[in-house]
C-alpha atoms as a PDB file:
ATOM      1  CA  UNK A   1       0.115  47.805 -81.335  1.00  0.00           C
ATOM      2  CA  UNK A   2      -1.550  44.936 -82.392  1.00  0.00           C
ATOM      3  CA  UNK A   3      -1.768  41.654 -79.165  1.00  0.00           C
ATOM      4  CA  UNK A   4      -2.090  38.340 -80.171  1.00  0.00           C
ATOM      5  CA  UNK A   5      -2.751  35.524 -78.226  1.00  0.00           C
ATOM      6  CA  UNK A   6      -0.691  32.017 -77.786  1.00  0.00           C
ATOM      7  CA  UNK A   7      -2.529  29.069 -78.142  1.00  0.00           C
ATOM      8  CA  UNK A   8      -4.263  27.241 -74.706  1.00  0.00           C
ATOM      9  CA  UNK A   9      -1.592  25.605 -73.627  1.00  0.00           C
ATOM     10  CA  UNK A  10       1.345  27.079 -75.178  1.00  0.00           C
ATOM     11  CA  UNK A  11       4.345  27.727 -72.911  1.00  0.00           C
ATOM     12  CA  UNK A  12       6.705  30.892 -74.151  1.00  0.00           C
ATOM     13  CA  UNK A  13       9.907  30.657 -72.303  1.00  0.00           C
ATOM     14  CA  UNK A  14      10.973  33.065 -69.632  1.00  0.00           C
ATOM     15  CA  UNK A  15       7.416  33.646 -68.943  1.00  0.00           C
ATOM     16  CA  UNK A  16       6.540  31.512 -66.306  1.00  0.00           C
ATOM     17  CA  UNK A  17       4.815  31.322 -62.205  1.00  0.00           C
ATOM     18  CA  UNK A  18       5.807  29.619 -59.885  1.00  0.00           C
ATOM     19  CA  UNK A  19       3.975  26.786 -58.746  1.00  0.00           C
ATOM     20  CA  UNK A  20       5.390  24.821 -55.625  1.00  0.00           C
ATOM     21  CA  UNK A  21       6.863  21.793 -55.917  1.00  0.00           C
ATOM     22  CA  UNK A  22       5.638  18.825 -53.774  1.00  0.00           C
ATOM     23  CA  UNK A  23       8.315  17.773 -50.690  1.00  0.00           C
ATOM     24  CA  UNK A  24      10.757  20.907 -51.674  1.00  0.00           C
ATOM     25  CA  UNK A  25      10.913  24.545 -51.221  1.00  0.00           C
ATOM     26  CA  UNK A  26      11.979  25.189 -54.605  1.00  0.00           C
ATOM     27  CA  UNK A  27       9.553  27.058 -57.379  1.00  0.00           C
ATOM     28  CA  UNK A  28       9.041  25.005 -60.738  1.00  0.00           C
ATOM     29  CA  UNK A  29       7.391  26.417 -64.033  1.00  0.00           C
ATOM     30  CA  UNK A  30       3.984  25.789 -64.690  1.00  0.00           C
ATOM     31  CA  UNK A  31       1.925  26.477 -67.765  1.00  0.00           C
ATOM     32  CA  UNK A  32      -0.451  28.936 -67.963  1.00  0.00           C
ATOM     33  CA  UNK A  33      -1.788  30.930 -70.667  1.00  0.00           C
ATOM     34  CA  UNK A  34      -0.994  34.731 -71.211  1.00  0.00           C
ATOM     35  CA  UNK A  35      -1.119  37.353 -73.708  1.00  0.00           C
ATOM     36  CA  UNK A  36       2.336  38.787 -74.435  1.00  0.00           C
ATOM     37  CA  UNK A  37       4.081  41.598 -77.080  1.00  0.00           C
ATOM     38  CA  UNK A  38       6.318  40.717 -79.669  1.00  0.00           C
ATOM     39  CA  UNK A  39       8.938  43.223 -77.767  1.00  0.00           C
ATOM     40  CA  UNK A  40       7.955  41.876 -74.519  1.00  0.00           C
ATOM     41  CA  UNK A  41       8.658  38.699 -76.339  1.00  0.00           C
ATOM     42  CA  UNK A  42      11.784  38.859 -77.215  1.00  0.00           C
ATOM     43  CA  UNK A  43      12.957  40.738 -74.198  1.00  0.00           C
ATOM     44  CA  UNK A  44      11.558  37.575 -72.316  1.00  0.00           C
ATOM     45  CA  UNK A  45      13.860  35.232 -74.330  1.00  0.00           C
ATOM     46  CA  UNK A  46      16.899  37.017 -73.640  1.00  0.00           C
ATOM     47  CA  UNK A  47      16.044  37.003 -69.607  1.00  0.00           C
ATOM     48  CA  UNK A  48      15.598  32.988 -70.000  1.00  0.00           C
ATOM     49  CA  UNK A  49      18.810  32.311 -72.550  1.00  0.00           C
ATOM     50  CA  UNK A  50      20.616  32.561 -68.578  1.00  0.00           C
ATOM     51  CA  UNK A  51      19.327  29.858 -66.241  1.00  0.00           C
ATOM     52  CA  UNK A  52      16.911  31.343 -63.259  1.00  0.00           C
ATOM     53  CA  UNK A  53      18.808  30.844 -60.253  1.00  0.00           C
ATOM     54  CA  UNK A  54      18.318  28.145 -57.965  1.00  0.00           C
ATOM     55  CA  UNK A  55      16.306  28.751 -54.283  1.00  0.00           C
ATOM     56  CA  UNK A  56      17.892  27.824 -51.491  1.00  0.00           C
ATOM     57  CA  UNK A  57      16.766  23.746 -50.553  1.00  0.00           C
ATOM     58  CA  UNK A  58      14.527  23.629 -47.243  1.00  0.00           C
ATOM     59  CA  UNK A  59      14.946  21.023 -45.027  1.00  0.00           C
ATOM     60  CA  UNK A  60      14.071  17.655 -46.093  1.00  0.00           C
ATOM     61  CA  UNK A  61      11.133  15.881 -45.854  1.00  0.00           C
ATOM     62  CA  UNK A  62      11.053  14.423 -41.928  1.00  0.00           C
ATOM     63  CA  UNK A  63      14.496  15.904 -41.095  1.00  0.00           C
ATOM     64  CA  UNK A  64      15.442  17.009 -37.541  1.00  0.00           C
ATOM     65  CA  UNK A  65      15.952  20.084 -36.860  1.00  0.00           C
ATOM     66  CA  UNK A  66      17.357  22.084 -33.202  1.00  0.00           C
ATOM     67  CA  UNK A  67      15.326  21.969 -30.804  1.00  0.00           C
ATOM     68  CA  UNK A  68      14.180  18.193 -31.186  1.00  0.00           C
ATOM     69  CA  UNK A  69      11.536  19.251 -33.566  1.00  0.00           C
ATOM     70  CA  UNK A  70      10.307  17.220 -37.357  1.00  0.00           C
ATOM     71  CA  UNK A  71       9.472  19.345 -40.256  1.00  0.00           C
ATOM     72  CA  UNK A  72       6.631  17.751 -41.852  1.00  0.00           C
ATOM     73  CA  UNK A  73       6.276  20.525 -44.780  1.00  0.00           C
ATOM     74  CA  UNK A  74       8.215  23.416 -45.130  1.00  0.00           C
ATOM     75  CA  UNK A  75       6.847  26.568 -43.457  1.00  0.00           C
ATOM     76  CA  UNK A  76       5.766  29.196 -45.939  1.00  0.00           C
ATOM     77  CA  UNK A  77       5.017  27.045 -48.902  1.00  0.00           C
ATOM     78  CA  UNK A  78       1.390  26.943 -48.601  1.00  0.00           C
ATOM     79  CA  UNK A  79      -0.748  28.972 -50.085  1.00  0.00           C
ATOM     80  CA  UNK A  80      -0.148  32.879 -49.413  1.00  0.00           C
ATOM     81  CA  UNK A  81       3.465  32.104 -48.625  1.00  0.00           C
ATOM     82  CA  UNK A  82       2.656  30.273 -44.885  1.00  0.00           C
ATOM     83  CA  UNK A  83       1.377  27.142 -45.302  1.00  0.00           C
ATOM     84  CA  UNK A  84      -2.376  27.565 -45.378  1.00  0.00           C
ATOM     85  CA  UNK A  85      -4.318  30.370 -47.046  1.00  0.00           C
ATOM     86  CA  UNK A  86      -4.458  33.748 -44.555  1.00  0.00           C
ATOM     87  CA  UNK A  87      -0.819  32.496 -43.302  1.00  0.00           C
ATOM     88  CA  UNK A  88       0.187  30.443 -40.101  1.00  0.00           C
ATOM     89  CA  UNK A  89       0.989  27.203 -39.330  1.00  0.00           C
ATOM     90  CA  UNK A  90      -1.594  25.123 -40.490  1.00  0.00           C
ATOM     91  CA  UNK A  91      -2.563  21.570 -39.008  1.00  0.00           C
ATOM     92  CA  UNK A  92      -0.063  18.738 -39.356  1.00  0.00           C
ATOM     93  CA  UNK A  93       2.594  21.771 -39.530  1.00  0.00           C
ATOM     94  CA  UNK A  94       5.517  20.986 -36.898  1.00  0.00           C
ATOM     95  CA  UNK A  95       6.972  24.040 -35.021  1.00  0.00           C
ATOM     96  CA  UNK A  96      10.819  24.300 -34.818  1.00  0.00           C
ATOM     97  CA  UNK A  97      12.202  24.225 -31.505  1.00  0.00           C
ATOM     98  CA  UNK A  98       9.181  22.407 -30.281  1.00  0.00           C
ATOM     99  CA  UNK A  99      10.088  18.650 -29.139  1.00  0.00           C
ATOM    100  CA  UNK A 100       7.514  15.723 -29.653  1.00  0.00           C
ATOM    101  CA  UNK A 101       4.756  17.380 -31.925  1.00  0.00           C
ATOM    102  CA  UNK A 102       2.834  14.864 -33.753  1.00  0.00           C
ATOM    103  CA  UNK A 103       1.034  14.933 -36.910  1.00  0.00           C
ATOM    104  CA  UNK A 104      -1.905  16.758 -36.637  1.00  0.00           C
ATOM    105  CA  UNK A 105      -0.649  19.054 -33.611  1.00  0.00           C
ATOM    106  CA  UNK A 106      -0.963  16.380 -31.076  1.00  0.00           C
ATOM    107  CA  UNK A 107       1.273  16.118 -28.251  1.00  0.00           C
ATOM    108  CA  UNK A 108       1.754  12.554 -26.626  1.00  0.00           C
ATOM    109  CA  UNK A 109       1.031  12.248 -22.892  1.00  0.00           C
ATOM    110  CA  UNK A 110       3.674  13.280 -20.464  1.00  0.00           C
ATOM    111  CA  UNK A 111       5.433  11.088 -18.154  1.00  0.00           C
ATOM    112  CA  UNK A 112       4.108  13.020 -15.561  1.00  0.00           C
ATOM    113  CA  UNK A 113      -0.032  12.598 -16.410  1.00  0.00           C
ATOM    114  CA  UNK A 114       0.741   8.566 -16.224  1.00  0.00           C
ATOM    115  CA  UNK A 115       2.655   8.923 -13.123  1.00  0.00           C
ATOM    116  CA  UNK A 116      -0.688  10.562 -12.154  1.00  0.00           C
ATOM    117  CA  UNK A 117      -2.993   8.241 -13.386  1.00  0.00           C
ATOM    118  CA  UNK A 118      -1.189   5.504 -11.353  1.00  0.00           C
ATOM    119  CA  UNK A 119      -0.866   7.421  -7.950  1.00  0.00           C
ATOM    120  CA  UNK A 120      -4.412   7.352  -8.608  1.00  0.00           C
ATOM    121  CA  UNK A 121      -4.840   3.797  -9.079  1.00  0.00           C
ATOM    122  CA  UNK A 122      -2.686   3.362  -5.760  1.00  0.00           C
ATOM    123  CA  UNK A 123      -5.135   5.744  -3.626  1.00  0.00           C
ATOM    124  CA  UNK A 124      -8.301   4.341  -4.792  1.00  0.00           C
ATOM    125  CA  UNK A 125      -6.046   0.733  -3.648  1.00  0.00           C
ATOM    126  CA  UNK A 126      -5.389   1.728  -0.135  1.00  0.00           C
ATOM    127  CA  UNK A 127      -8.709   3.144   0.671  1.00  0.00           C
ATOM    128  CA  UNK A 128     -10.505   0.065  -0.268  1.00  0.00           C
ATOM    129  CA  UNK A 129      -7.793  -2.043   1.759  1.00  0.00           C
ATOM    130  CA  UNK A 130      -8.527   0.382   4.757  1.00  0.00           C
ATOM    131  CA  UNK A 131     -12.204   0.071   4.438  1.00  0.00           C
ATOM    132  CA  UNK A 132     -12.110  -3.654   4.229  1.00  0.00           C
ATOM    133  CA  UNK A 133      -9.645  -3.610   7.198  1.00  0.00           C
ATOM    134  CA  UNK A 134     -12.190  -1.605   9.010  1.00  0.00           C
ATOM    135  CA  UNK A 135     -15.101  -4.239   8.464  1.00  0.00           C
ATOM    136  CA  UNK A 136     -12.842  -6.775   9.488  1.00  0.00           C
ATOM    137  CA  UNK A 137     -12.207  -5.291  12.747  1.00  0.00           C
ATOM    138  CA  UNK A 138     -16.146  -4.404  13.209  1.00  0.00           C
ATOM    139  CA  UNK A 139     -17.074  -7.852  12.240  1.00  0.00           C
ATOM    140  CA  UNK A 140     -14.872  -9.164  14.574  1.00  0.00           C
ATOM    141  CA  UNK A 141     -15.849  -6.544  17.840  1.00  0.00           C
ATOM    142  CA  UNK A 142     -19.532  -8.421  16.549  1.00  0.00           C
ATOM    143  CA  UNK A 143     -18.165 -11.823  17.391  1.00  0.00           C
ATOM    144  CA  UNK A 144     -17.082 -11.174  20.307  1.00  0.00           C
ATOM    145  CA  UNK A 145     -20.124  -9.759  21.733  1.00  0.00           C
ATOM    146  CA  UNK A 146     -22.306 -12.644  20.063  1.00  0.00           C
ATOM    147  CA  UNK A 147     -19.916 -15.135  21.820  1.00  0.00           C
ATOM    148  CA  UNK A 148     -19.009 -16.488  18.026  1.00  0.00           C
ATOM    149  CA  UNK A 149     -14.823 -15.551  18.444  1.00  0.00           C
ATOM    150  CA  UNK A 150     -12.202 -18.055  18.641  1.00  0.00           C
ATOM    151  CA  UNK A 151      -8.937 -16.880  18.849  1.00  0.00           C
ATOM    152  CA  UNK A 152      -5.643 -19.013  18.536  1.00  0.00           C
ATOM    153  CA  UNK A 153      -1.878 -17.860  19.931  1.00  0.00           C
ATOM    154  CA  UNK A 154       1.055 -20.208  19.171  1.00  0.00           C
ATOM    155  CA  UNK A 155       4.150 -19.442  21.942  1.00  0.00           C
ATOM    156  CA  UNK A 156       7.514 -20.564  19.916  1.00  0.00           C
ATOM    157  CA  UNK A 157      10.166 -22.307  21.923  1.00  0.00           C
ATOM    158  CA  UNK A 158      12.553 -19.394  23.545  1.00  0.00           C
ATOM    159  CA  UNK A 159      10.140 -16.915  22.331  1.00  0.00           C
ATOM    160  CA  UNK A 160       9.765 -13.901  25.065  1.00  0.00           C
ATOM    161  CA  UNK A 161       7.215 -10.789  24.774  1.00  0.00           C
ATOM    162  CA  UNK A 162       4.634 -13.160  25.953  1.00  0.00           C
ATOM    163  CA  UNK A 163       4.131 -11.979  29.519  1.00  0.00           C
ATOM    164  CA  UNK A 164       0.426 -12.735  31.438  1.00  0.00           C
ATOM    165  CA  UNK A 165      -0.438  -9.291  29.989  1.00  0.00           C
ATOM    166  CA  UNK A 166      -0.313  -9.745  26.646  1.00  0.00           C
ATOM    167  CA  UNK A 167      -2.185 -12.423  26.990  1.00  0.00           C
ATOM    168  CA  UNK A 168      -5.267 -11.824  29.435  1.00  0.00           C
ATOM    169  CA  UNK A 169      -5.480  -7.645  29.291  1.00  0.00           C
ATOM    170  CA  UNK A 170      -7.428  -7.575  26.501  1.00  0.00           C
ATOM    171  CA  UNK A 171     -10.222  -9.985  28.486  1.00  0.00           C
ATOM    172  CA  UNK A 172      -9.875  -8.347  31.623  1.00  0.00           C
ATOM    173  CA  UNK A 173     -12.757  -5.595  31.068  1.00  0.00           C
ATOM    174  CA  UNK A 174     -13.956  -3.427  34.128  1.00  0.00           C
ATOM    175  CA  UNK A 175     -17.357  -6.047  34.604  1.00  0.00           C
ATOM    176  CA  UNK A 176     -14.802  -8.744  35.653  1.00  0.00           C
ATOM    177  CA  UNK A 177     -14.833  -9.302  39.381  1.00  0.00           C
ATOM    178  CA  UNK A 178     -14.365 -13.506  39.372  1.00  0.00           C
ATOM    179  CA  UNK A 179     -11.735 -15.216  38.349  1.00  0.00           C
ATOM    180  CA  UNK A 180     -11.783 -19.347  38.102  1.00  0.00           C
ATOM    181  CA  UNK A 181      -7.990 -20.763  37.349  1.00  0.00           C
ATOM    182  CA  UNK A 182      -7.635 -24.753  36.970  1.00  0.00           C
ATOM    183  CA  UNK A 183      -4.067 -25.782  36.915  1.00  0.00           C
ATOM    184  CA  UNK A 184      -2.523 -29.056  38.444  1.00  0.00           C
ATOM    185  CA  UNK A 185       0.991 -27.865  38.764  1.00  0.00           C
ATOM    186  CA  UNK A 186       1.102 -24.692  40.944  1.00  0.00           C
ATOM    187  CA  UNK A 187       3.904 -26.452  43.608  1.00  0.00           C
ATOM    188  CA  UNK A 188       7.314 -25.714  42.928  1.00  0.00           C
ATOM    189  CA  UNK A 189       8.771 -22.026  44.062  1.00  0.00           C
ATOM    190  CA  UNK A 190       8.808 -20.823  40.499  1.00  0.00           C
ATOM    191  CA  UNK A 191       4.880 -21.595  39.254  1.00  0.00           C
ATOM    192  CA  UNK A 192       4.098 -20.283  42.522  1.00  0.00           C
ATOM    193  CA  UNK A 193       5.820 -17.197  41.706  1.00  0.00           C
ATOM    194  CA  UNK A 194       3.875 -17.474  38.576  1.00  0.00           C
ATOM    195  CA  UNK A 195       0.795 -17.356  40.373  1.00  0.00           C
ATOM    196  CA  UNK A 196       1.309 -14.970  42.034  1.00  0.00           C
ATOM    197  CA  UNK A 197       2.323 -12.864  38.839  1.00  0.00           C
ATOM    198  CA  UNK A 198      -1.042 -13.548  37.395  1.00  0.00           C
ATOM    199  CA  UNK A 199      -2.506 -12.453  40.513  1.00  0.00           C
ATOM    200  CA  UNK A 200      -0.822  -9.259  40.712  1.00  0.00           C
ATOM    201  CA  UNK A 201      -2.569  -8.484  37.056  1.00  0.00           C
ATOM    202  CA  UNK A 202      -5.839  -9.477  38.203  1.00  0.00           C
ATOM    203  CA  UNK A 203      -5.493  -6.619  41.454  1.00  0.00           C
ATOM    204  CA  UNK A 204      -4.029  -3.796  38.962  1.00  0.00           C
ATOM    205  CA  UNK A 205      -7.008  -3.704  36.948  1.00  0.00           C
ATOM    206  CA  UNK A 206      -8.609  -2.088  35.099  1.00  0.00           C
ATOM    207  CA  UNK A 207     -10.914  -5.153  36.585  1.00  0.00           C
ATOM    208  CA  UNK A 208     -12.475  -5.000  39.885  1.00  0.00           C
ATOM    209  CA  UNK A 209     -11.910  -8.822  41.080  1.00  0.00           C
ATOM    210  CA  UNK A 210     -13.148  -9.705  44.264  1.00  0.00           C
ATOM    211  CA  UNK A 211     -12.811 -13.470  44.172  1.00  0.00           C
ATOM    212  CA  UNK A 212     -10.182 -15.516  42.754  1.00  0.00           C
ATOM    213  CA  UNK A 213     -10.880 -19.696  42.685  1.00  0.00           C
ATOM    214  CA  UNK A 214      -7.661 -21.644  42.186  1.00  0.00           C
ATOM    215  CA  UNK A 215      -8.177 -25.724  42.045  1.00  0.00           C
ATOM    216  CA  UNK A 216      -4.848 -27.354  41.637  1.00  0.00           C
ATOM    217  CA  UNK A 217      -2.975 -30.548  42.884  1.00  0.00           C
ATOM    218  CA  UNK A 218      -1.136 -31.625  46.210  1.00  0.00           C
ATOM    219  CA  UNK A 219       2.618 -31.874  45.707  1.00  0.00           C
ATOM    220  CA  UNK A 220       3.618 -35.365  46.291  1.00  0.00           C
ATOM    221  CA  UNK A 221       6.975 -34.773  47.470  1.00  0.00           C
ATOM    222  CA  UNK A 222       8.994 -33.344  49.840  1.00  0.00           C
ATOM    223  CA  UNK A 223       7.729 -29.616  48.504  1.00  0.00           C
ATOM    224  CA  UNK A 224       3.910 -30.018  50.160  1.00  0.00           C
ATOM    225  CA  UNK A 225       4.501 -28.085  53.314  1.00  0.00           C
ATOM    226  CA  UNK A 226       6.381 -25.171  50.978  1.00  0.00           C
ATOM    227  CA  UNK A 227       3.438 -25.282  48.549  1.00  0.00           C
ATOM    228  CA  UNK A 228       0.858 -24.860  51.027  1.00  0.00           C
ATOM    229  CA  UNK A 229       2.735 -22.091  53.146  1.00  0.00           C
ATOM    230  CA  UNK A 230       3.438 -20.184  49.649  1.00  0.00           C
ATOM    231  CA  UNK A 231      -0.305 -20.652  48.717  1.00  0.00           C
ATOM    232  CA  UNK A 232      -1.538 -19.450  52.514  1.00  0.00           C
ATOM    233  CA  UNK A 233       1.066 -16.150  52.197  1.00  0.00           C
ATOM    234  CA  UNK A 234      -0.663 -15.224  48.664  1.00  0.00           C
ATOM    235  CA  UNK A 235      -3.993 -15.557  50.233  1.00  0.00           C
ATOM    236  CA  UNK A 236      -3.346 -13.426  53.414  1.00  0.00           C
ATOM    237  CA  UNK A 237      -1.609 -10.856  50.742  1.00  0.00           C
ATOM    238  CA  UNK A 238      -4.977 -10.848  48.439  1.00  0.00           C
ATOM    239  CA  UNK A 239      -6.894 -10.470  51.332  1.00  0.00           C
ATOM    240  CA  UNK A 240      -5.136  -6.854  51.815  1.00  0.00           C
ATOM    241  CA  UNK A 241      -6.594  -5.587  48.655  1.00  0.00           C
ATOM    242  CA  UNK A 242      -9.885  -6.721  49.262  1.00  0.00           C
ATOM    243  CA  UNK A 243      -9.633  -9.886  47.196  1.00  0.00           C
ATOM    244  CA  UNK A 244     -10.725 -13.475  47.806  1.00  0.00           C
ATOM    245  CA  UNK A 245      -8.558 -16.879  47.313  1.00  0.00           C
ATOM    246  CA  UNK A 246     -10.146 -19.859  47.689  1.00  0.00           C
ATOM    247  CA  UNK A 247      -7.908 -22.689  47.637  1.00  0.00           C
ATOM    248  CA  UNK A 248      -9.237 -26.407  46.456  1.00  0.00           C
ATOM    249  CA  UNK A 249      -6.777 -29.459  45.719  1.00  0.00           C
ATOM    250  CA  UNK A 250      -8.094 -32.287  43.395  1.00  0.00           C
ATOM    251  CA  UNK A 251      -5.690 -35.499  42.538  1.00  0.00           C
ATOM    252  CA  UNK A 252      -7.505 -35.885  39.224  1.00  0.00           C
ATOM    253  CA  UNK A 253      -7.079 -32.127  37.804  1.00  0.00           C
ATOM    254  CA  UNK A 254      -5.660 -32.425  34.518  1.00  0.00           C
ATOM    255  CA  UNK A 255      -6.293 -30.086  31.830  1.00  0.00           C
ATOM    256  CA  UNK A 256      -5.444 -26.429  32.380  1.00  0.00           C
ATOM    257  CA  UNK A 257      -7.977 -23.437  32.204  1.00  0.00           C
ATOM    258  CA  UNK A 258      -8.857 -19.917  33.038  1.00  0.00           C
ATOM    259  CA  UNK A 259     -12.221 -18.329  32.773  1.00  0.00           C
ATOM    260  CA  UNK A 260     -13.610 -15.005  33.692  1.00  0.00           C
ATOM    261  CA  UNK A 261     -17.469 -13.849  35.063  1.00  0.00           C
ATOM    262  CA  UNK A 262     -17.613 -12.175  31.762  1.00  0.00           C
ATOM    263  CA  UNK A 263     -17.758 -15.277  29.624  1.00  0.00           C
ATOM    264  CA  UNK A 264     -13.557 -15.157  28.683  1.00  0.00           C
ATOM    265  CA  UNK A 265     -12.101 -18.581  29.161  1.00  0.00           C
ATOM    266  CA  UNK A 266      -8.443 -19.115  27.538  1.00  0.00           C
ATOM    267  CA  UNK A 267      -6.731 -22.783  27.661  1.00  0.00           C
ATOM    268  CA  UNK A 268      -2.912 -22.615  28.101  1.00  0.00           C
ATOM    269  CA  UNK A 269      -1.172 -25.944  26.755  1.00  0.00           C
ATOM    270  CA  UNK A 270       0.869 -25.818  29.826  1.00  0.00           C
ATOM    271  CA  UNK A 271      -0.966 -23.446  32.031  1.00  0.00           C
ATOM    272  CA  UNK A 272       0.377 -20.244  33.572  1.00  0.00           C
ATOM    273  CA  UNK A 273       3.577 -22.544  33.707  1.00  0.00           C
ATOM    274  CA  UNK A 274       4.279 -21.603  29.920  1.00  0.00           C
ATOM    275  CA  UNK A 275       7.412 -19.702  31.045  1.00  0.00           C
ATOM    276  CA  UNK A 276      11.121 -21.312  31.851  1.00  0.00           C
ATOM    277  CA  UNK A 277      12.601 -21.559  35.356  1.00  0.00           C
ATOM    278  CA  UNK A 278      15.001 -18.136  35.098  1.00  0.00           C
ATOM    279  CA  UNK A 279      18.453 -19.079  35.655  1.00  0.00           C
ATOM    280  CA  UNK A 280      19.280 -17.365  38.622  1.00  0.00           C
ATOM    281  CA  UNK A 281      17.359 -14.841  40.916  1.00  0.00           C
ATOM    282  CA  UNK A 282      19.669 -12.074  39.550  1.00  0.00           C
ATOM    283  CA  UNK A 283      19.009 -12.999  35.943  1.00  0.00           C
ATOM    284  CA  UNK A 284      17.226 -10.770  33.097  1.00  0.00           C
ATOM    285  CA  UNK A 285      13.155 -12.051  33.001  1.00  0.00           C
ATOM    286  CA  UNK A 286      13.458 -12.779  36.829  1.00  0.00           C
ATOM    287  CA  UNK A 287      11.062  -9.940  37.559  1.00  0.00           C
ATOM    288  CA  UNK A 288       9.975  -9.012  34.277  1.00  0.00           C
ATOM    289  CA  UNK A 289       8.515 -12.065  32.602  1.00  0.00           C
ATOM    290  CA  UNK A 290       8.412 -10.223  29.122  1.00  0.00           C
ATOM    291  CA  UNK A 291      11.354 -10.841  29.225  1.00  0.00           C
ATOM    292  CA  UNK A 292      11.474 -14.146  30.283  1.00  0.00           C
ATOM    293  CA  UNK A 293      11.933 -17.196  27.916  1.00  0.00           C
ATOM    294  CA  UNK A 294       8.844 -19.482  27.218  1.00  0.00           C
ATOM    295  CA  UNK A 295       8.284 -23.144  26.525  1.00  0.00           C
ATOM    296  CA  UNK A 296       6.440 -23.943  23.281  1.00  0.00           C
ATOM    297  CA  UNK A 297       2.532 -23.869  23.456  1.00  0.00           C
ATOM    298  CA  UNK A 298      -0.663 -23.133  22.312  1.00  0.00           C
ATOM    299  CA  UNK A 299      -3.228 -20.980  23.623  1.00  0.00           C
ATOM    300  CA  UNK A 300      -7.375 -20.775  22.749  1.00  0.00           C
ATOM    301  CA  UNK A 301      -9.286 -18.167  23.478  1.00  0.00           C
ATOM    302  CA  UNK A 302     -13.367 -19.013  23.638  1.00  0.00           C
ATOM    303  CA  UNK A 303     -16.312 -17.346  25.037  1.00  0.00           C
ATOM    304  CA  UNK A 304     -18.686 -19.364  26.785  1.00  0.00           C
ATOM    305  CA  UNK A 305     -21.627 -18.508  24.709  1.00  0.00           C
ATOM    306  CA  UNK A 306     -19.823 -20.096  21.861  1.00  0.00           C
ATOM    307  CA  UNK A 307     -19.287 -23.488  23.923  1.00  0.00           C
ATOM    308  CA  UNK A 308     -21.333 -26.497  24.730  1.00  0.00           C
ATOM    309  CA  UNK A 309     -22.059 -28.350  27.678  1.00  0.00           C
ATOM    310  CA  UNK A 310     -22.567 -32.116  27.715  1.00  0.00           C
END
């Protein structure tokens, strides 16, 4: 039987490929150019006198689907029926089921990796505030021992927590053996307490003192024979513990000061007399003078070596 050929070009009906159609799932005709019977023919125009049957649709283009995925291009309408040629899910395919797939197979960064980044951030912060901390502190031990430290305390009014400890123990290192304490109003029963306080400190340690110089003024009242008798007693009780008081009065003495052998000196606005008279002898910051509300001053902390004489 004789074949003959249809023109280039020519489309005979019912003999057709399928060619994919862009954004769907369905199959269109497209031309191509065969080489048919005349009984193959006309068997091939009954089949198409009945309309082909219609695929199923896909999902549309950029549709959700479960799982929280995006269909970007239907899987299996590539080239050898999944997407790229060889099958699989080619590049800029989305998976179903698979949430936050971008184009191109990237995933964005999790919550978790920025979270990260910034705890990160946070510990490179603190170790450069600890380091600088720590050269604070060094350059400040260097001060000190060059003499070049100032150091500035301002007492509130009513403030407590301000006992002689907090103030002097820090100065008080084991090389300290003299005291020198300049204050015009050690006379009435309570600043001689107060004293005496301050001279309990000195004999705990950790400093060794041997000699304590007090230069204060006379009471001009009826309280001179009661300051000198509670001045005596503290001697004779220094003297027990191997310590030294030596007593001088001057009617001039104004400004308050106390300096140590190891170059310390620390001004008190109003001397060791920075604490209130207690309210009673029974009364909380009696004893304890922690505890013990103060009057509102200033105190300077020098070091000889960074002070001039004139």
């Amino acid at each position: 039987m004789a074949v003959r050929s249809l023109p280039a070009g020519h489309r005979h009906h019912g003999a057709s490929v399928p060619r994919r159609q862009k954004g769907s799932g369905e199959a269109r005709p497209a031309a191509a150019s065969v080489s048919i019977s005349p009984a193959a023919g006309e068997a091939a125009r009954v089949r198409s006198s009945s309309p082909p049957p219609r695929a199923a649709p896909g999902p549309r283009r950029g549709a959700h689907v479960a799982g929280g995925g995006r269909w970007h291009r239907r899987a299996g309408a590539g080239r050898g029926g999944d997407g790229e040629a060889g099958g699989g899910a080619g590049p800029g395919l989305s998976v179903p089921g698979v949430a936050g797939v971008l184009p191109g197979g990237h995933r964005p960064p999790a919550a978790a990796t920025k979270d990260e980044a910034k705890k990160h951030r946070y510990r490179q912060k603190i170790s450069e505030y600890m380091t600088r901390a720590e050269d604070i502190k060094k350059h400040i031990e260097k001060e000190k021992q060059d003499g070049k430290y100032h150091k500035q305390i301002r007492i509130e009014e009513n403030a407590t927590g301000f006992g002689y400890e907090k103030l002097f123990q820090e100065y008080l290192t084991e090389i300290v053996s003299e005291v020198w304490v300049e204050d015009p109003y050690i006379r009435n029963v309570h600043q001689l307490y107060n004293f005496l306080r301050f001279c309990e400190m000195l004999v705990k340690g950790p400093c060794k003192v041997k000699t304590i110089h007090l230069l204060t003024s006379y009471d001009e009242g009826s309280g001179k024979s009661q300051q000198i008798s509670g001045l005596e007693e503290i001697q004779q009780s220094l003297r027990n513990y191997g310590v030294t008081l030596n007593i001088a009065f001057s009617p001039s003495i104004h400004d308050r000061e106390i300096r140590f052998n190891n170059g310390w000196m620390i001004k008190i606005g109003r001397g060791l007399n920075y604490f209130k008279k207690p309210q009673g002898r029974f009364s909380i910051g009696y004893c304890d003078f922690d505890l013990r509300p103060c009057h509102e001053t200033t105190v300077d902390v020098f070091h000889t070596k960074h002070t001039k004489k004139m």
